[in-house]
Protein backbone atom coordinates (compact mmCIF):
# COMPACT_ATOMS: atom_id res chain seq x y z
CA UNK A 1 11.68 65.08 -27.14
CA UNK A 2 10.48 63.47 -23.83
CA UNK A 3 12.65 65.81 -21.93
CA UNK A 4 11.53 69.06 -24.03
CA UNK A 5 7.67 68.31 -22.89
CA UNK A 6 8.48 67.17 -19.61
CA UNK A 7 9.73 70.62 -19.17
CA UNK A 8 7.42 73.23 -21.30
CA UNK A 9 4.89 71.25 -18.67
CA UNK A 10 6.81 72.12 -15.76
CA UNK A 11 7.06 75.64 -17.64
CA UNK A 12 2.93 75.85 -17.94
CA UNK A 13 2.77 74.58 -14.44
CA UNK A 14 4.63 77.08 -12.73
CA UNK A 15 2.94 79.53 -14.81
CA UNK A 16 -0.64 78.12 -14.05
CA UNK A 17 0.24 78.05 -9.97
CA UNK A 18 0.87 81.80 -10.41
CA UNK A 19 -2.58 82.66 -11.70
CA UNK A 20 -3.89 80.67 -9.04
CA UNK A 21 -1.48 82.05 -6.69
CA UNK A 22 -4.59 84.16 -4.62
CA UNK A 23 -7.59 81.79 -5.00
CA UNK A 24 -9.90 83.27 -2.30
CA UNK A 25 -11.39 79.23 -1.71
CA UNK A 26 -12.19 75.95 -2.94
CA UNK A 27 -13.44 75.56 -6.33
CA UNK A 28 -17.42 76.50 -6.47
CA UNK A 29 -18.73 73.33 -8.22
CA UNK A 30 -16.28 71.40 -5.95
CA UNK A 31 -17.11 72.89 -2.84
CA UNK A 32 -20.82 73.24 -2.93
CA UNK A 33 -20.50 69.39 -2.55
CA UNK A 34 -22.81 69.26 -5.83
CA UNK A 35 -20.46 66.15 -6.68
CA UNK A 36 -20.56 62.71 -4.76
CA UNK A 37 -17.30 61.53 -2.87
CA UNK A 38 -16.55 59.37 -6.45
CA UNK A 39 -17.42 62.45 -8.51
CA UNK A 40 -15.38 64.21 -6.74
CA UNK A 41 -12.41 62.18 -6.99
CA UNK A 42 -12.82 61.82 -10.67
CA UNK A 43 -12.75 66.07 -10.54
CA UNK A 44 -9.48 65.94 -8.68
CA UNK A 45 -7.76 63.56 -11.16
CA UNK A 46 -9.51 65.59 -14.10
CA UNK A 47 -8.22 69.05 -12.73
CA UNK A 48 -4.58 67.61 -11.63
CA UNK A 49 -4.14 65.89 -15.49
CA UNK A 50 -4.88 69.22 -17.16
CA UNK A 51 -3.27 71.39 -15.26
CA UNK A 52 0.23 69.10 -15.31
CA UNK A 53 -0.04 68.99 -19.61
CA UNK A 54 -1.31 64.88 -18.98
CA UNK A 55 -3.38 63.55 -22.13
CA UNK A 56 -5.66 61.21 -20.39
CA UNK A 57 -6.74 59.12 -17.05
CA UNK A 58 -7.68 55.60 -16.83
CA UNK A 59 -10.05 53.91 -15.19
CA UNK A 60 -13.62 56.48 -15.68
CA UNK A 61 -16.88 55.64 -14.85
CA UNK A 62 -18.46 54.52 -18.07
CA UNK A 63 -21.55 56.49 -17.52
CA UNK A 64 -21.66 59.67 -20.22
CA UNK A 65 -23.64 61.78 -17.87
CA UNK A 66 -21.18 61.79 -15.11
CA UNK A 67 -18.53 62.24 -17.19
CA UNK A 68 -20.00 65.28 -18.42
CA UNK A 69 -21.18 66.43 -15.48
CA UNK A 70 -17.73 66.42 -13.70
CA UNK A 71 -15.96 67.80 -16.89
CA UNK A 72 -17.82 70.45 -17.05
CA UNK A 73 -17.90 71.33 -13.67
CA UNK A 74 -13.73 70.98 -13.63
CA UNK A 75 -14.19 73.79 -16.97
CA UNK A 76 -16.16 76.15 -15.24
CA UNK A 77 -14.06 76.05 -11.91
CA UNK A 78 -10.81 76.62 -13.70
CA UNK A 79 -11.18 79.33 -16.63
CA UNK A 80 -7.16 79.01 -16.08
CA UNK A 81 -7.59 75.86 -18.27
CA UNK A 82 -7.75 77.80 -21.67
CA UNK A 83 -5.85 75.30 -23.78
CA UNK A 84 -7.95 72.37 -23.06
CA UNK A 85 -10.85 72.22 -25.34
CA UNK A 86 -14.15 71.65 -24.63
CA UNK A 87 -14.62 67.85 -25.43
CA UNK A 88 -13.15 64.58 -24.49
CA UNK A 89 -13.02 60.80 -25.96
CA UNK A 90 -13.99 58.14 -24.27
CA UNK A 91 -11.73 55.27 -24.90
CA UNK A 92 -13.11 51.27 -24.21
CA UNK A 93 -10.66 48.90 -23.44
CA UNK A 94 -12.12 45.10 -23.99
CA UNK A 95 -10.82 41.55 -23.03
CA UNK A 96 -12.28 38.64 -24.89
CA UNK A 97 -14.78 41.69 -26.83
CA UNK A 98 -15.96 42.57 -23.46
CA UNK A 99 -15.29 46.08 -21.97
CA UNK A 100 -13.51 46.07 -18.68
CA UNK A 101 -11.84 49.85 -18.52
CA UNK A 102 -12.67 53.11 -19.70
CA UNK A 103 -10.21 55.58 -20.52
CA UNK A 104 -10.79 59.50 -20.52
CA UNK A 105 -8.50 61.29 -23.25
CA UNK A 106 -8.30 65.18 -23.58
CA UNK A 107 -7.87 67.42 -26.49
CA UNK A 108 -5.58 70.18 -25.90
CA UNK A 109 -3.85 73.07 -28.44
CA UNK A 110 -0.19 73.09 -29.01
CA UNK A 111 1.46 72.41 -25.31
CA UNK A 112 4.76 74.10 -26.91
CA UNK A 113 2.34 77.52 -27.02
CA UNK A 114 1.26 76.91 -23.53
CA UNK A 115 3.50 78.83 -21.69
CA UNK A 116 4.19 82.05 -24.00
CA UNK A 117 0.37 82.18 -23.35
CA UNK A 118 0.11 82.41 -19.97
CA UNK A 119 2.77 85.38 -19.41
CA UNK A 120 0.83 86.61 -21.98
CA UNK A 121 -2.19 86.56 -20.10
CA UNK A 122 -0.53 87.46 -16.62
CA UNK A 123 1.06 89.85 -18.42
CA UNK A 124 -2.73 91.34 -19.20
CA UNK A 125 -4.02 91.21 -15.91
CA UNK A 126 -1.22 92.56 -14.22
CA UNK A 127 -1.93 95.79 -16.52
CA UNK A 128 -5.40 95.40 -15.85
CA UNK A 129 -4.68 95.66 -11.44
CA UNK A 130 -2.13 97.81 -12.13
CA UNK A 131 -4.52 100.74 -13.86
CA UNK A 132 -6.89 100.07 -10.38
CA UNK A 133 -4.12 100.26 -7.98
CA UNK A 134 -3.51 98.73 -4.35
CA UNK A 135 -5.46 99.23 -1.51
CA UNK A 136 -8.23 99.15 -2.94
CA UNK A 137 -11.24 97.84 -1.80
CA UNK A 138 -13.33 94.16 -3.45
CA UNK A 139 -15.73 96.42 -4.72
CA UNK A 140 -13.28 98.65 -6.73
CA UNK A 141 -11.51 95.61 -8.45
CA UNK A 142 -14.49 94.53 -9.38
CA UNK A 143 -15.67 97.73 -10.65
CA UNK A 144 -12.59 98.29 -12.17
CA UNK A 145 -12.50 94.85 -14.36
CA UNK A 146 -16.28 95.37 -15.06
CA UNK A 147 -14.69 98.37 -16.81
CA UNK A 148 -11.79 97.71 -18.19
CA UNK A 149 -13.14 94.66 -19.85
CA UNK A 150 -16.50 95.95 -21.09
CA UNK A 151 -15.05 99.05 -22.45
CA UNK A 152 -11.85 97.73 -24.02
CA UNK A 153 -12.97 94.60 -25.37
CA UNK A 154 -14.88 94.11 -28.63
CA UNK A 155 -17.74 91.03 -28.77
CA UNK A 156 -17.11 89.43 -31.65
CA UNK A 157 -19.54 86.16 -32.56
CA UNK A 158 -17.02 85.70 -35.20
CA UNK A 159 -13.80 85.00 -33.28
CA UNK A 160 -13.30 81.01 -33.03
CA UNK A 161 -11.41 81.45 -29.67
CA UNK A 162 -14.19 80.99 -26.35
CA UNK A 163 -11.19 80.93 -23.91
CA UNK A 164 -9.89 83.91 -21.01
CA UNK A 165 -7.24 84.26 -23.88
CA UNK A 166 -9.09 85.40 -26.42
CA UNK A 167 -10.38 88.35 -24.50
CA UNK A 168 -7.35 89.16 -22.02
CA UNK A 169 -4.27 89.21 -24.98
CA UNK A 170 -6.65 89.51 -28.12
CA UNK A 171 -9.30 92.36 -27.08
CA UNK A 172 -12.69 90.48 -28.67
CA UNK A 173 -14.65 86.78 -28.32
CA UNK A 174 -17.64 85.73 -26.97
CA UNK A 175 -19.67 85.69 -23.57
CA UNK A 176 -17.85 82.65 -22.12
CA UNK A 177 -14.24 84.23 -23.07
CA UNK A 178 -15.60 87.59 -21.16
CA UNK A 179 -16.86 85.37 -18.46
CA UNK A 180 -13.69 83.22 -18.09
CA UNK A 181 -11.50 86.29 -18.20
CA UNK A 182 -13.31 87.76 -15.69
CA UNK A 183 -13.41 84.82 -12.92
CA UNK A 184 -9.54 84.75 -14.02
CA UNK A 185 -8.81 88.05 -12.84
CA UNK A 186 -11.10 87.71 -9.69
CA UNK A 187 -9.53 84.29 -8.57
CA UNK A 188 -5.85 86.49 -8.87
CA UNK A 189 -7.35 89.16 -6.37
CA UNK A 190 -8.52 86.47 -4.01
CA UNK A 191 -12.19 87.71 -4.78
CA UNK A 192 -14.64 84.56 -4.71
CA UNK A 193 -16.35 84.43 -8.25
CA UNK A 194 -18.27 82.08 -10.21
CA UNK A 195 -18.80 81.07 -13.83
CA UNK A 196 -22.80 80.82 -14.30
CA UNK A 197 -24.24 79.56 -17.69
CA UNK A 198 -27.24 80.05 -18.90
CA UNK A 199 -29.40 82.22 -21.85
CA UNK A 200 -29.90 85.57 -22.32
CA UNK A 201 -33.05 86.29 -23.75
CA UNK A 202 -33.26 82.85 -25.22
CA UNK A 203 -29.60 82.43 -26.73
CA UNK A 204 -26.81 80.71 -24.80
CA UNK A 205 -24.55 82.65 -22.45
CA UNK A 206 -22.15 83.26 -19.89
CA UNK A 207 -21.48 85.49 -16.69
CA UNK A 208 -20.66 85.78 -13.11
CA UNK A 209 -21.38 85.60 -9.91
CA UNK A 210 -19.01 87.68 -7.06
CA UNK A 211 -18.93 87.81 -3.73
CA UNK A 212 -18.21 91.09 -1.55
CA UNK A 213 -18.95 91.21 2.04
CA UNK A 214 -20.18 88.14 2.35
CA UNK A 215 -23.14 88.96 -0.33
CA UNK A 216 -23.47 87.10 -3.70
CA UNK A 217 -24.05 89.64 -7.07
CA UNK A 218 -23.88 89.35 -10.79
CA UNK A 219 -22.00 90.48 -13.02
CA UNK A 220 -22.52 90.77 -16.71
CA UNK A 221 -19.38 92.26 -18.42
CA UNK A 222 -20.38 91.15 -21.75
CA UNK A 223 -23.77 92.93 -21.53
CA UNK A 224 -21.80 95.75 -20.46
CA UNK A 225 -19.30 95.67 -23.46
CA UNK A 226 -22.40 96.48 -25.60
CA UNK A 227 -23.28 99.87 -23.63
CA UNK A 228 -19.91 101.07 -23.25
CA UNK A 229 -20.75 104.20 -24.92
CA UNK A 230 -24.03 104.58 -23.05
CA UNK A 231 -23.50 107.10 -20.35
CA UNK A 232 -24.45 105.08 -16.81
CA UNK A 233 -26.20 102.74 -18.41
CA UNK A 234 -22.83 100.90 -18.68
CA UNK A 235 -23.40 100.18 -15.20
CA UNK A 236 -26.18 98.16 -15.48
CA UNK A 237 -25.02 94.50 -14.84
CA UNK A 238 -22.61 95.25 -12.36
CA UNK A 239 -23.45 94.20 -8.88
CA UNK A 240 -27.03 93.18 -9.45
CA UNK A 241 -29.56 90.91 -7.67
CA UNK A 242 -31.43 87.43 -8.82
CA UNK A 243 -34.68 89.90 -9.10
CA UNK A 244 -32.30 92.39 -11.48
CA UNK A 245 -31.02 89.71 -13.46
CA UNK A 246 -33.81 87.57 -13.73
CA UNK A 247 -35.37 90.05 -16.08
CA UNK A 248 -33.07 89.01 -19.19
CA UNK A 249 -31.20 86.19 -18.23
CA UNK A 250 -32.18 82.48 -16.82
CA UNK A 251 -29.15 80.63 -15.22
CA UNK A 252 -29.14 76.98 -15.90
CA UNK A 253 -30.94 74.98 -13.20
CA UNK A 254 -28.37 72.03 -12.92
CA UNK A 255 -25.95 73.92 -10.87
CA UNK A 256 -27.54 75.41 -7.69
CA UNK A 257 -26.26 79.32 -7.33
CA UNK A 258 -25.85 81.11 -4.10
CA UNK A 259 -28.65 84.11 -3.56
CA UNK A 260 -27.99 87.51 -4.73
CA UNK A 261 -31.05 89.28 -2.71
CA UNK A 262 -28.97 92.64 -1.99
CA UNK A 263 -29.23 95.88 -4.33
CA UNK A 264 -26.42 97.95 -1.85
CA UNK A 265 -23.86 97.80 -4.32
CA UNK A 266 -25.73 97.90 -7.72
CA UNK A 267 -24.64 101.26 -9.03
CA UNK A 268 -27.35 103.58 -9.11
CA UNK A 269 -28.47 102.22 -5.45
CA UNK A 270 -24.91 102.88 -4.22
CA UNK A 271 -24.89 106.46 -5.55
CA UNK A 272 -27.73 107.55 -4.40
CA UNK A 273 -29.50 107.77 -8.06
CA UNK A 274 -31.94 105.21 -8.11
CA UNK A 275 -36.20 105.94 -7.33
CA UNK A 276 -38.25 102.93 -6.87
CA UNK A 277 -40.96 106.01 -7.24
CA UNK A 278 -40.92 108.95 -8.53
CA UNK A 279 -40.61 111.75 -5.98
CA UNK A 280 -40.08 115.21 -6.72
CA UNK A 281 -38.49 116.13 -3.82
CA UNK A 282 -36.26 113.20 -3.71
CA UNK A 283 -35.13 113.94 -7.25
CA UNK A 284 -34.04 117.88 -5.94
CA UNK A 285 -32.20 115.96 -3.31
CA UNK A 286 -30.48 113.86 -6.02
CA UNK A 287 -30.03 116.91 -8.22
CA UNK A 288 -27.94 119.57 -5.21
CA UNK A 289 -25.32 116.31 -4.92
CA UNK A 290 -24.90 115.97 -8.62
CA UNK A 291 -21.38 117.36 -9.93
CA UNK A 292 -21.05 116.54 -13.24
CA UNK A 293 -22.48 117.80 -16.15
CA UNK A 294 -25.50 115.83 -16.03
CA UNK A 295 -27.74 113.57 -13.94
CA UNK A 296 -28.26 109.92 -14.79
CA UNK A 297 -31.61 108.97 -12.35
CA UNK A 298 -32.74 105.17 -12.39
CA UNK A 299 -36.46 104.07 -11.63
CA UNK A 300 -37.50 101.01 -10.29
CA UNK A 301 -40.09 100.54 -13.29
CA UNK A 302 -41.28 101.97 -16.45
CA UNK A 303 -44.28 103.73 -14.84
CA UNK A 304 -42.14 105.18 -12.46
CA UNK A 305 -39.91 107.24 -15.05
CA UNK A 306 -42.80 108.16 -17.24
CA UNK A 307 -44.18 109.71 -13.96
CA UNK A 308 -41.16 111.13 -13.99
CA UNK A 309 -40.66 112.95 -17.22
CA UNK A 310 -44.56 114.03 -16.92
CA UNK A 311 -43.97 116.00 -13.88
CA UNK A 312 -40.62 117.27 -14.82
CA UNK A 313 -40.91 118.20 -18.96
CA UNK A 314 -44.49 118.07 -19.78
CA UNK A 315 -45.33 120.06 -16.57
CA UNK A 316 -42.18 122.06 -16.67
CA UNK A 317 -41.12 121.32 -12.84
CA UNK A 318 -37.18 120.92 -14.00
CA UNK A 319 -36.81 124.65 -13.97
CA UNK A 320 -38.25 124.85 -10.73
CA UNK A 321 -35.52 122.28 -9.73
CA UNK A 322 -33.19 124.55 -11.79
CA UNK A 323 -33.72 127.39 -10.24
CA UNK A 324 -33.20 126.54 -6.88
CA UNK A 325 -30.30 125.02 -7.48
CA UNK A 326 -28.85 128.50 -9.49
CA UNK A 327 -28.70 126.42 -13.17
CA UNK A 328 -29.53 129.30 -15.51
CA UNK A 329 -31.01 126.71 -18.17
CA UNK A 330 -33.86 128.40 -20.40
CA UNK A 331 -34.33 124.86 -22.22
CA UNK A 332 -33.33 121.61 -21.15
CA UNK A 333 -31.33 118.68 -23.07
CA UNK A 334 -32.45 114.92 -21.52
CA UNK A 335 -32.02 111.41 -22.79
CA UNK A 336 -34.22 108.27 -22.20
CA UNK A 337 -32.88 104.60 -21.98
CA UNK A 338 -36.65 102.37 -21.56
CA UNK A 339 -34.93 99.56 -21.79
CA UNK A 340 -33.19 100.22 -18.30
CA UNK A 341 -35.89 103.39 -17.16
CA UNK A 342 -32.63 105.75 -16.66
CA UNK A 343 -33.18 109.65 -17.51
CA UNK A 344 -30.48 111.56 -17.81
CA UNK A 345 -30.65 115.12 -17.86
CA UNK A 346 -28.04 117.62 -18.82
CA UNK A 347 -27.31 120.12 -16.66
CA UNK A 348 -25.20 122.75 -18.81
């Protein structure tokens, strides 16, 4: 029996080095020295015990917070870590009643399930790269995931399972199973990513942080799994600032995030659809380039679009658009989404 776990955790080993096989850098709670040179120790022994399949360390600090602290941090780091749950046990050893050693002592699922889990999860992610292809650049694996995961993946509050598993092999779970799958797939491509927690709009969540080009971003797949039938609106927590995300979520203040202070790759900015004001003549602009069927336009605030749609549908200055851009269109179809200010506007 000794020899069958020794090797199913030589099995989940090899298996767990592959999906860290193109780790762009050093763990972000690690790195961002956010841990003293003890904490950080403790992290390294935490990390090394899960990821061999060990049940405990000796020796802890016997304060809770650190322990927490450093736990937590060694979760967030290493979504890879799916089949250790959430909790520990602290156990005191005492000589003569008094306590001279604390023990740490993880909970883990079946370690026999381990390793058919994790093909099954590289097995997911392969598929998911493989449906972006190679040579590619960041930004279109991360648009890519963003889409793959937010359109094929149901959020369900219901599912039990929080883990990268749950959402990479089953197809539903929660915000921190979208978030974990996520910084999975971005640790694979060597893309720098981070696990933030915080609330959205007051509840408890999950979601990322990338880095392309040496910027910082967020990235909200879960959000985005709730307006995958929305036209462009889809798009609307991929690639977005602090100021962006600020406006639903609040990040919790106990880990210090990098900035995100660029809009160049948020997705209405990078296609040339977005109007901090409306313009007329910026919108014609916006409406020669357009080759689709219809034109999704973002505003930079609620007064902004309602500008818009006065000038355009209450004034009647679409057909004048229209017609000098040949679109025989005697009425017009449009669509408003307030809670992002995108109009979209049909143009057959």
């Amino acid at each position: 029996m000794k020899f069958l776990r020794r090797l199913l955790a030589i099995t989940v080993v090899c298996i767990a080095a592959a999906l860290c096989l193109h780790s762009a850098a050093q763990p972000y709670c690690y790195h961002r020295t956010l841990l003293s040179s003890s904490e950080q120790d403790l992290y390294t022994r935490i990390s090394d015990c899960i990821e061999l399949g060990g049940s405990s360390i000796e020796d802890v600090p016997s304060s809770e917070s650190v322990l927490n602290k450093v736990f937590d941090y060694v979760l967030l780091d290493h979504p890879g870590f799916f089949y250790c749950l959430p909790e520990y046990t602290v156990i005191t050893n005492t000589r003569n009643g008094v306590p001279y050693r604390y023990d740490m002592e993880f909970s883990f699922d079946s370690l026999s399930s381990h390793a058919s889990r994790y093909k099954s999860i590289l097995s997911s992610i392969s598929t998911i790269l493989s449906r972006i292809g190679s040579n590619v650049s960041e930004y279109d694996i991360v648009r890519g995931v963003y889409e793959q995961l937010g359109r094929n993946t149901v959020y369900d509050e219901s599912y039990p399972d929080q883990s990268l598993y749950s959402v990479l092999v089953c197809g539903r779970g929660v915000c921190a199973g979208f978030a974990k799958a996520f910084a999975c797939i971005m640790d694979f491509s060597g893309i720098p990513c981070i696990t933030v927690t915080g609330t959205l709009e007051g509840q408890n969540h999950s979601w990322n942080m990338v880095r392309i080009g040496g910027k910082w971003y967020h990235i909200d797949v879960t959000s985005s799994a709730s307006l995958s039938d929305s036209g462009d609106a889809f798009y609307s927590f991929l690639c977005i600032s602090d100021t962006q995300i600020a406006q639903t979520h609040v990040a919790d203040p106990s880990i210090p995030l990098p900035s995100a202070i660029s809009n160049d790759l948020e997705f209405f900015q990078k296609n040339g659809r977005k109007l901090n004001q409306w313009n007329f003549a910026s919108f014609k602009k916006m409406l020669h380039k357009a080759t689709g069927s219809s034109l999704s336009v973002k505003f930079g605030s609620p007064s902004s679009l309602d500008d818009a749609i006065s000038d355009l549908f209450t004034k009647s200055q679409i057909f004048e658009a229209f017609k000098a851009e040949g679109i025989n269109l005697s009425t017009v179809n449009y669509s408003i989404n307030r809670d992002f200010s995108i109009l979209t506007i049909s143009l057959v």
